[in-house]
Protein backbone atom coordinates (compact mmCIF):
# COMPACT_ATOMS: atom_id res chain seq x y z
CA UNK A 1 68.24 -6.54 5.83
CA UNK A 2 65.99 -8.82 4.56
CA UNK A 3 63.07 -7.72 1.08
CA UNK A 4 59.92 -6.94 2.47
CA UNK A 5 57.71 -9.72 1.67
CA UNK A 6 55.33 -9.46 -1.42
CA UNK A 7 51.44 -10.48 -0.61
CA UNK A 8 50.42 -13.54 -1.90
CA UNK A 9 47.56 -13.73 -4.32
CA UNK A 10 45.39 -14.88 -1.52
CA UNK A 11 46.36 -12.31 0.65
CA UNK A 12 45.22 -10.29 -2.55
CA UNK A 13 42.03 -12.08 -2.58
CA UNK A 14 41.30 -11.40 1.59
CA UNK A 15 41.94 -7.80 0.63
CA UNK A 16 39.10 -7.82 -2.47
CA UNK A 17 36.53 -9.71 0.13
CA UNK A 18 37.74 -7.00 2.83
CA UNK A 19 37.04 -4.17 0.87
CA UNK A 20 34.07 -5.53 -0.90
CA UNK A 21 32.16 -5.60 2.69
CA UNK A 22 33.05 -2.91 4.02
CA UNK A 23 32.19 -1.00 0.68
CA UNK A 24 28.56 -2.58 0.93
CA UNK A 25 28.01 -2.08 4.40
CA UNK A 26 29.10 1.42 4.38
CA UNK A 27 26.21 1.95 1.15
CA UNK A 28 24.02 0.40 3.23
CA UNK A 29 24.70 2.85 6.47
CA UNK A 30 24.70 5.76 3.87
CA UNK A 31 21.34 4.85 2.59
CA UNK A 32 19.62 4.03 6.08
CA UNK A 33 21.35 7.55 7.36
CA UNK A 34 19.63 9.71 4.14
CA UNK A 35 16.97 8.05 2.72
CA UNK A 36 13.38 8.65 4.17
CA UNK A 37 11.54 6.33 6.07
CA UNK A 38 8.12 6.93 5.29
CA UNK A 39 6.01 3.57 5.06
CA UNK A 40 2.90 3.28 3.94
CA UNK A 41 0.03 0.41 3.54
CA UNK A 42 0.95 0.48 -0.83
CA UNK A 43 4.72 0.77 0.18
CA UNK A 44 4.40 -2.42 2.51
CA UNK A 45 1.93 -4.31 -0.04
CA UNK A 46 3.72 -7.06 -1.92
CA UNK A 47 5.11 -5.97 -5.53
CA UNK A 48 3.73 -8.03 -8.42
CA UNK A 49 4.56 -6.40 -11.93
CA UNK A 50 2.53 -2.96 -10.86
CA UNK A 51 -0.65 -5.12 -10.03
CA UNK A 52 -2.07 -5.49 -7.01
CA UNK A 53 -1.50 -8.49 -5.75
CA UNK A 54 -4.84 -10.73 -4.78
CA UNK A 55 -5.41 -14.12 -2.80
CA UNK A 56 -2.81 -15.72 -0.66
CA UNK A 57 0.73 -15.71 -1.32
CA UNK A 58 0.67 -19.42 -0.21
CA UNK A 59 -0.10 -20.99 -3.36
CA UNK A 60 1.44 -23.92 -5.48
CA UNK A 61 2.56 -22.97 -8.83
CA UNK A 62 2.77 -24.93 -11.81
CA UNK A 63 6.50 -26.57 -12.36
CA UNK A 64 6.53 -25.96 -16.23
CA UNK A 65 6.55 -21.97 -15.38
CA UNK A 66 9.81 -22.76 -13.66
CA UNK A 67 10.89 -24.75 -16.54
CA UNK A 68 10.41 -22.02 -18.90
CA UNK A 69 12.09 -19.81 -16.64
CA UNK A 70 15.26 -21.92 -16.50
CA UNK A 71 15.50 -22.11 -20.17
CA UNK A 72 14.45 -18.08 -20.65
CA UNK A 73 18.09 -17.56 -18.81
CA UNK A 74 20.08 -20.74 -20.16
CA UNK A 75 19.77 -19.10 -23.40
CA UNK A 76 19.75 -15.31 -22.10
CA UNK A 77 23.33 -15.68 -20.37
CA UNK A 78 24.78 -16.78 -23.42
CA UNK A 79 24.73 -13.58 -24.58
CA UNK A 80 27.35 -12.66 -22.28
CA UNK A 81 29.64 -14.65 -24.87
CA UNK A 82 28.65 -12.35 -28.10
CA UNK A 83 29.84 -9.38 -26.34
CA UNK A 84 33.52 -10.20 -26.37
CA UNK A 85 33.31 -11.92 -29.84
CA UNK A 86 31.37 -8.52 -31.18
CA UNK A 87 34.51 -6.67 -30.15
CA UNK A 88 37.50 -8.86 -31.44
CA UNK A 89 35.29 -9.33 -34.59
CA UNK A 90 34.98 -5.42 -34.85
CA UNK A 91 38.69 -5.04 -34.33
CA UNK A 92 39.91 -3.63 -37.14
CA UNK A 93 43.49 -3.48 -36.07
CA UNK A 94 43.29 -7.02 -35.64
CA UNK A 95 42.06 -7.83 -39.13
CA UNK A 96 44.98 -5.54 -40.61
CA UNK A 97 47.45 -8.02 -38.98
CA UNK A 98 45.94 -11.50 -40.31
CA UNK A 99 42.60 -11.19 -42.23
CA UNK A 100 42.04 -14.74 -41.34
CA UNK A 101 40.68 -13.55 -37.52
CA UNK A 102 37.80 -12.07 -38.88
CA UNK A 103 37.00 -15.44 -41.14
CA UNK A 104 37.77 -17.31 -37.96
CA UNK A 105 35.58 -15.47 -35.43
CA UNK A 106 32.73 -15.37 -37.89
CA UNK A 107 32.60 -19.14 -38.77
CA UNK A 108 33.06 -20.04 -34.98
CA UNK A 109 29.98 -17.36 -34.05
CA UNK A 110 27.76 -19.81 -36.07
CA UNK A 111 29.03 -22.76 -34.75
CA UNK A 112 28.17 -21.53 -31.34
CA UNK A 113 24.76 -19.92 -32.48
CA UNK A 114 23.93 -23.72 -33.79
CA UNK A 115 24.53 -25.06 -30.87
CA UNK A 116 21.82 -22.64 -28.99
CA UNK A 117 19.32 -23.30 -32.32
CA UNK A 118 19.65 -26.89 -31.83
CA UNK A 119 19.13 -26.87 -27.91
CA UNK A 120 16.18 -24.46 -28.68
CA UNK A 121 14.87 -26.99 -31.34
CA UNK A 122 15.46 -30.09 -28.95
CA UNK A 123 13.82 -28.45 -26.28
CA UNK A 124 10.92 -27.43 -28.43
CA UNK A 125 10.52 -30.89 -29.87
CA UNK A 126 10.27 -32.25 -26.28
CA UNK A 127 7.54 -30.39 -25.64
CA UNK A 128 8.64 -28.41 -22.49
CA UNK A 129 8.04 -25.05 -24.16
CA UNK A 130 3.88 -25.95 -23.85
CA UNK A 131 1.86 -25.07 -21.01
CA UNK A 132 0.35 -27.67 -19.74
CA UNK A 133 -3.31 -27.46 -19.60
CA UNK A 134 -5.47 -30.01 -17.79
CA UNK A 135 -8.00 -32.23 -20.22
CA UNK A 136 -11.52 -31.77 -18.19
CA UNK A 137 -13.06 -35.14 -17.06
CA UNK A 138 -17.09 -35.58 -16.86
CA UNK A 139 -17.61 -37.84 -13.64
CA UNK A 140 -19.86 -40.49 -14.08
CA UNK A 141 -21.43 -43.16 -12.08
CA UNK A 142 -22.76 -46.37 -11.86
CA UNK A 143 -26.45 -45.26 -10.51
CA UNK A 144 -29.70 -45.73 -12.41
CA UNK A 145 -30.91 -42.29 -11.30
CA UNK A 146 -31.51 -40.09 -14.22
CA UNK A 147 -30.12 -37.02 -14.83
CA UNK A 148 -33.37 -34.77 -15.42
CA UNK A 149 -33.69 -35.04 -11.38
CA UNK A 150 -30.32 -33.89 -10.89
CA UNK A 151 -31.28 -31.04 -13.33
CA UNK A 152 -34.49 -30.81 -11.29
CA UNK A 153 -32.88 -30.63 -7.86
CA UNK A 154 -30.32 -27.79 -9.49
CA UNK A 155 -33.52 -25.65 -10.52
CA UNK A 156 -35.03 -25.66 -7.12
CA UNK A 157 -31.78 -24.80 -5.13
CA UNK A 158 -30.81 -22.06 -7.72
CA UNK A 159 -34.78 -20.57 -6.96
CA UNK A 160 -33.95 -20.50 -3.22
CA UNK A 161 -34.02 -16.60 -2.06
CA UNK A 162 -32.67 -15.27 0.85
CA UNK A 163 -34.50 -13.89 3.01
CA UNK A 164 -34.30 -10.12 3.23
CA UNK A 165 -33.08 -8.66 6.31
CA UNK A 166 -35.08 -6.16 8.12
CA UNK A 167 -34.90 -4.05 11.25
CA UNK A 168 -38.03 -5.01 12.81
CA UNK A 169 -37.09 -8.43 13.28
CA UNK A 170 -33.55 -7.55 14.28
CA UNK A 171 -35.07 -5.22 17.24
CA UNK A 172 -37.88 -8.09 18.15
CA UNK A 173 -35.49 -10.84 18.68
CA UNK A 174 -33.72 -9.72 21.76
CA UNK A 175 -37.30 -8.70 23.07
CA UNK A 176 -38.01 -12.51 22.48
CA UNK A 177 -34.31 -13.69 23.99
CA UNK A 178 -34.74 -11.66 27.56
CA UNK A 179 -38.49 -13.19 28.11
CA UNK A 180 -38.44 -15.37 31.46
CA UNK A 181 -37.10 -18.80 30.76
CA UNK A 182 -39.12 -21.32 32.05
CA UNK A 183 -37.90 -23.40 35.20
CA UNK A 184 -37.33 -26.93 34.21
CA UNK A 185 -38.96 -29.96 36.40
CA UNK A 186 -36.97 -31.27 39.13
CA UNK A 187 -36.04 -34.88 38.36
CA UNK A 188 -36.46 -37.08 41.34
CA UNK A 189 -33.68 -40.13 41.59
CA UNK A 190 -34.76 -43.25 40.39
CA UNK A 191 -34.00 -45.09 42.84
CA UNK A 192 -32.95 -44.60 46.35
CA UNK A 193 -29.84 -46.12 47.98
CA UNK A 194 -29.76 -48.47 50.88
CA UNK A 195 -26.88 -49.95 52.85
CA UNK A 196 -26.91 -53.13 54.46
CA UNK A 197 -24.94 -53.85 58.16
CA UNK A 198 -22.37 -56.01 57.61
CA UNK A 199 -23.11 -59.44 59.79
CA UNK A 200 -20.47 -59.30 62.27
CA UNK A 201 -22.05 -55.94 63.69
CA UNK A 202 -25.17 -57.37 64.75
């Protein structure tokens, strides 16, 4: 009789992926089954930081916001790496067997820490940690007009009122829109059409 046959480590890997789905999708049916479904116009509004959010979603941003994003979490995951190093450099069992670890992890802790001050300091010297801002321009033109009539033309628009609206006039205008249209003339034609017999009929 023959060994039963081991799983393979990607047999072991179908299993994690397996197990991993059916784990989520059985949280998610949990959480549709319980939770309450109770939406409202502020539950269904768009979530921006706890502000409301105004204007159109449909908006270009600027790409240095994404830029400073992208280096916000290159340096932020590297933190992942102190973690382990904080442990084996706290590791006083390890430091009892060869003091030299402790040296060791703490020399190579700066080397790595230079490395992120120096792509900090190369980034920062580029110039991609500024906002860009854009430099106003003053049109101009090639026209002898002078500018105290453009000034002049801006103070007589900015003095133009709007009329205030009234009901009176609201209820008179239909009274003026139903009165009896008047018939327009009839046009005659212009000219009137004759037809000639052709020659072989006469």
């Amino acid at each position: 009789m023959e060994g039963v046959s081991q799983i393979s480590e990607f047999g072991k890997i179908l299993i994690f992926l397996i197990t991993g789905i059916l784990a989520v999708g059985f949280a998610f049916f949990v959480s549709r089954l319980i939770s309450p479904n109770n939406p409202n116009p502020e539950k269904l509004t768009s979530y921006e930081c706890g502000e409301e959010p105004t204007g159109s979603a449909w908006m270009p941003f600027n790409s240095r916001f994404y830029v400073i994003a992208l280096i916000f979490l290159l340096f932020e995951v590297e933190m992942i790496f102190i973690l382990p190093w904080a442990t084996v450099f706290g590791d006083k069992s390890i430091n009892n067997i060869d003091n030299r670890w402790g040296v060791l992890s703490l020399i190579e802790m700066f080397i790595f820490l230079g490395i992120l001050i120096l792509g900090l300091a190369y980034v920062w010297v580029k110039g991609d940690l500024d906002w860009i801002k854009p430099n106003p321009t003053v049109p101009t033109t090639d026209t002898d007009i002078p500018g105290s009539l453009y000034e002049q033309v801006n103070k007589q628009q900015s003095a133009y009122k709007v009329k205030e609206f009234s009901i009176e006039t609201a209820e008179t205008a239909p009274a003026t829109a139903t009165a009896t249209p008047e018939t327009p003339p009839i046009r005659k034609p212009m000219f009137k059409p004759t037809f000639k017999k052709p020659e072989n009929e006469s």
